[in-house]
Protein backbone atom coordinates (compact mmCIF):
# COMPACT_ATOMS: atom_id res chain seq x y z
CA UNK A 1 13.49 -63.22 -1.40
CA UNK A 2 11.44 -61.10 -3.87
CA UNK A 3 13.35 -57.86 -5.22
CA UNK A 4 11.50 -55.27 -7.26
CA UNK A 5 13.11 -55.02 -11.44
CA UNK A 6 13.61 -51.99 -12.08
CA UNK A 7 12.48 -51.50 -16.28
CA UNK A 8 17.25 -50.89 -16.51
CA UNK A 9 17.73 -54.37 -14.95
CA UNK A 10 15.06 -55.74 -17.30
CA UNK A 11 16.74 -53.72 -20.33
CA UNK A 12 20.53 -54.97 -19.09
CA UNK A 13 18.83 -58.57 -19.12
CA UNK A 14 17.64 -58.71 -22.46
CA UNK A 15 20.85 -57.28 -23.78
CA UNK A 16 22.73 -60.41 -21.95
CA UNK A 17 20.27 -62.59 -23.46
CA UNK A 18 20.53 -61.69 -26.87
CA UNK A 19 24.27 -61.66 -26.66
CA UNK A 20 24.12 -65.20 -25.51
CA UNK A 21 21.77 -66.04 -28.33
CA UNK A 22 23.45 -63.99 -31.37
CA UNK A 23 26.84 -65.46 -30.00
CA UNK A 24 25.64 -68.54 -29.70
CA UNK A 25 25.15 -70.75 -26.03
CA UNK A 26 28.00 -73.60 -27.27
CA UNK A 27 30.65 -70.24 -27.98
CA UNK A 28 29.35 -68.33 -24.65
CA UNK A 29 30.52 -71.49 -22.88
CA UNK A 30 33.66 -72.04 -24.70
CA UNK A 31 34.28 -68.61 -24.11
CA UNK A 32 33.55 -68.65 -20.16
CA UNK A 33 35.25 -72.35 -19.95
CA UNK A 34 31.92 -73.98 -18.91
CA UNK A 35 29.59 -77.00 -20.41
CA UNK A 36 26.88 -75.41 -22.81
CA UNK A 37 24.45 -76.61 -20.25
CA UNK A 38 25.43 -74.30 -17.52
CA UNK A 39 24.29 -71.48 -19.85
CA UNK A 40 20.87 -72.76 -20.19
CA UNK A 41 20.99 -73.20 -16.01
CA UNK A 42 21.99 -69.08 -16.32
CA UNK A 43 19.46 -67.85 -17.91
CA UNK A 44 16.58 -69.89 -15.94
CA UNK A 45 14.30 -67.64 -13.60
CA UNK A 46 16.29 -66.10 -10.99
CA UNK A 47 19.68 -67.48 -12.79
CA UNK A 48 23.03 -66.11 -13.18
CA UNK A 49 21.86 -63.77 -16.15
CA UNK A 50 18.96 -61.85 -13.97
CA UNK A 51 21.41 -61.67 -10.59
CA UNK A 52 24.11 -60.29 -13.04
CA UNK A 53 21.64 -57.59 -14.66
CA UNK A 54 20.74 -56.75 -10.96
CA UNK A 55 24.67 -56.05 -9.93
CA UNK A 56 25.32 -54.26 -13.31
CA UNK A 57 22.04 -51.92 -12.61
CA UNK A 58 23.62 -51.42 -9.21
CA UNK A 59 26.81 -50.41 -9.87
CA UNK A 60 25.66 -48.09 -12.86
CA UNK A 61 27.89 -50.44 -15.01
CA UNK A 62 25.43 -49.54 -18.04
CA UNK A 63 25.19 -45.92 -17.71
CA UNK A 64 27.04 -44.28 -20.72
CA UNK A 65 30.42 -43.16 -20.41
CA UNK A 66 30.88 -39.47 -20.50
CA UNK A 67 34.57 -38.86 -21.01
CA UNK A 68 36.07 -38.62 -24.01
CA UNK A 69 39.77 -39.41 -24.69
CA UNK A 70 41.56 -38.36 -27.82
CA UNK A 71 45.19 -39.27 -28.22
CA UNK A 72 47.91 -39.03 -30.63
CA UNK A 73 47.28 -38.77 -34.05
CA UNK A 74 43.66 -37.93 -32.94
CA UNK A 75 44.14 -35.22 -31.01
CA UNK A 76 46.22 -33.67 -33.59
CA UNK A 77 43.96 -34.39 -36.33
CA UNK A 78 41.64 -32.35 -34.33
CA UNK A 79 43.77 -29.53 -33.36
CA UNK A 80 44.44 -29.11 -36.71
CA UNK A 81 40.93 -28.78 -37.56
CA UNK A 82 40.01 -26.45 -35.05
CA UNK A 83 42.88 -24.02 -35.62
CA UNK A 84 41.09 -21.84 -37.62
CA UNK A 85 38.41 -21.18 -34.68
CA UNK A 86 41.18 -19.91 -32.47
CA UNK A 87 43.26 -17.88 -35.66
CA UNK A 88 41.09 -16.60 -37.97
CA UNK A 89 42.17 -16.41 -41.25
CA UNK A 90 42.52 -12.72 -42.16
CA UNK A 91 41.91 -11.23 -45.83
């Protein structure tokens, strides 16, 4: 069956890619608890790698995150820095 890669699935790809190469195949495989040689058979045409770009692209998995959490010592840090905004310091 021939699906049409979008340029994200492409982009997701490469970044799986270099992973496995800047981490190293033998590690990757250590790592998943496979022989080194199934992660060459992943990244061949049509592999493992591409089919999990494609379900990452699908699911949105890559788009950025857009909440932001601050906690604890954080969130009082921040508070604190901000309380001047909300009091103004009068003269």
């Amino acid at each position: 069956m021939d699906y049409a890669i979008s340029r994200n699935v492409r982009a997701i790809e490469a970044r799986i890619r270099k992973g496995i190469i800047l981490t190293t195949p033998k590690q990757v495989a250590k790592a998943v608890g496979v022989h080194e040689s199934q992660i060459t058979r992943w990244q061949a045409e049509n592999g493992f790698v591409e089919k999990a770009a494609r379900l990452l692209d699908a699911i949105g998995f890559d788009a950025p995150i857009q909440d932001v959490i601050i906690q604890g010592d954080e969130a009082r840090a921040l508070i604190q820095m901000l309380e001047h905004i909300r009091y103004p310091k009068r003269k």
